[in-house]
Protein backbone atom coordinates (compact mmCIF):
# COMPACT_ATOMS: atom_id res chain seq x y z
CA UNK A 1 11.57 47.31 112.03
CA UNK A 2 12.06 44.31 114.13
CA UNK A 3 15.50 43.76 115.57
CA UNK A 4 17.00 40.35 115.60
CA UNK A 5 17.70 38.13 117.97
CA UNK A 6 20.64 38.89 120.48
CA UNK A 7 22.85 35.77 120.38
CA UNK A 8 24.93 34.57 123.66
CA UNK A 9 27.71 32.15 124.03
CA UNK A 10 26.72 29.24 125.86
CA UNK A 11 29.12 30.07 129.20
CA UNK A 12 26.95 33.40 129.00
CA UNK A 13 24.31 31.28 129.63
CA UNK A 14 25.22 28.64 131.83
CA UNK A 15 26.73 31.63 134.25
CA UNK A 16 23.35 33.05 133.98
CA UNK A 17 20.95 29.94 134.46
CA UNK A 18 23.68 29.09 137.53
CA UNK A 19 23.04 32.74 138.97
CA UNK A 20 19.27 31.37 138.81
CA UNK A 21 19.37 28.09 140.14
CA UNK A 22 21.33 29.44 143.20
CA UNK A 23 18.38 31.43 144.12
CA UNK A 24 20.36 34.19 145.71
CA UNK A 25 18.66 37.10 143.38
CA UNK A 26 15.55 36.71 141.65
CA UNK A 27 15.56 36.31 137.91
CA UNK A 28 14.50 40.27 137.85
CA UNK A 29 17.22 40.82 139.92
CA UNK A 30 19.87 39.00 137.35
CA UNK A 31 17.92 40.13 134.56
CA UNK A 32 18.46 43.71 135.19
CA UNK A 33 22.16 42.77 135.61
CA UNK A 34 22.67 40.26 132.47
CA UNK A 35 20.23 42.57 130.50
CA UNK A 36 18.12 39.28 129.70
CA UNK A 37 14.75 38.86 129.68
CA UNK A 38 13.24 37.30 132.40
CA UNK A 39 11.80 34.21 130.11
CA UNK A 40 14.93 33.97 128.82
CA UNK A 41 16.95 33.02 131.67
CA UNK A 42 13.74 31.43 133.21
CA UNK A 43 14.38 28.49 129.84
CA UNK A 44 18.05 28.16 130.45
CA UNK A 45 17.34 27.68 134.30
CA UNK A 46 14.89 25.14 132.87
CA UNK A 47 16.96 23.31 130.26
CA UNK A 48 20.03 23.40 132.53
CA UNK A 49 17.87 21.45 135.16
CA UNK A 50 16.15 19.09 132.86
CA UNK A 51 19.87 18.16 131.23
CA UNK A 52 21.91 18.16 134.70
CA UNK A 53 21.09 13.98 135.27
CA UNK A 54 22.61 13.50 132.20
CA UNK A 55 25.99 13.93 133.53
CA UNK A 56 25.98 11.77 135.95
CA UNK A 57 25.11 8.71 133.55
CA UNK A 58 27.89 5.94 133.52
CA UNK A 59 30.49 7.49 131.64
CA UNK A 60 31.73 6.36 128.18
CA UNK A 61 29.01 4.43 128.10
CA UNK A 62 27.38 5.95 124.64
CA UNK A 63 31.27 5.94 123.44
CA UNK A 64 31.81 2.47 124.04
CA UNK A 65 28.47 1.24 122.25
CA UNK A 66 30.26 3.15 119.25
CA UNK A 67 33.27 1.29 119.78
CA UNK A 68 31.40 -1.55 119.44
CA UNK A 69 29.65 -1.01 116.37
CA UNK A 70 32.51 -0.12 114.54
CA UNK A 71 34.88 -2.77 115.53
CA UNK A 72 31.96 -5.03 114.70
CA UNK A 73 31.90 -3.49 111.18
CA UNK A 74 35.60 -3.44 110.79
CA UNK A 75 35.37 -7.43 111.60
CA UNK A 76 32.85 -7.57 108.87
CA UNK A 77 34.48 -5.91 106.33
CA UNK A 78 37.84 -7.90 107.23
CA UNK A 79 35.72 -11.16 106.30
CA UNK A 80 34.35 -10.04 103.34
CA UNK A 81 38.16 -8.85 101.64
CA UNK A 82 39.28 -12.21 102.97
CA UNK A 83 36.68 -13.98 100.86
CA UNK A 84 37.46 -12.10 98.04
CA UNK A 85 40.88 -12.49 97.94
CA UNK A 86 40.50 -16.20 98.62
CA UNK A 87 38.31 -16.50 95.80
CA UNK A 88 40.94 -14.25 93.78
CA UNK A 89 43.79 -16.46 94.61
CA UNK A 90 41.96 -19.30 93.74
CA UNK A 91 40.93 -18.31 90.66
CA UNK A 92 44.74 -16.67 89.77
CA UNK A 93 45.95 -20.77 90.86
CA UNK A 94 44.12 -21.85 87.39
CA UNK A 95 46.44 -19.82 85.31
CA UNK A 96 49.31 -20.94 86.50
């Protein structure tokens, strides 16, 4: 019987990819200490440096497109109830 996958918290993993990228023990080395496999930690290692530019992008920058969009569609909807209500208090004017 197969046993299933072991499942680590992502700090657990980030300490471990960090203990690889440093290069101060080999990944057999901080395998035999994390009790991961060596392919394992070899694909955080990976993932952390394929990610790691991503920080340094302009900051907010993906928030404040979203911002954006939703203000935009907030203006919209603003217009659209003022129409209707125009319309609605034009229309309630011929039964007075």
């Amino acid at each position: 019987m197969a046993s299933s996958p072991k499942k680590y918290s992502s700090n657990f993993k980030a300490k471990v990819a960090l203990e690889a990228i440093k290069g101060l023990k080999t990944i057999n080395e901080i395998s035999s200490e994390y009790g991961v496999h060596s392919t394992q930690i070899t694909q955080w290692k990976k993932q952390v440096l394929d990610e790691l530019p991503a920080i340094f992008e302009r900051p907010g920058s993906e928030r404040a497109k979203n911002e954006d969009a939703l203000i935009a569609s907030l203006y919209q909807q603003i217009g659209q109830l003022k129409v209707e209500a125009d319309f609605l208090k034009k229309k309630s004017d011929q039964y007075r």
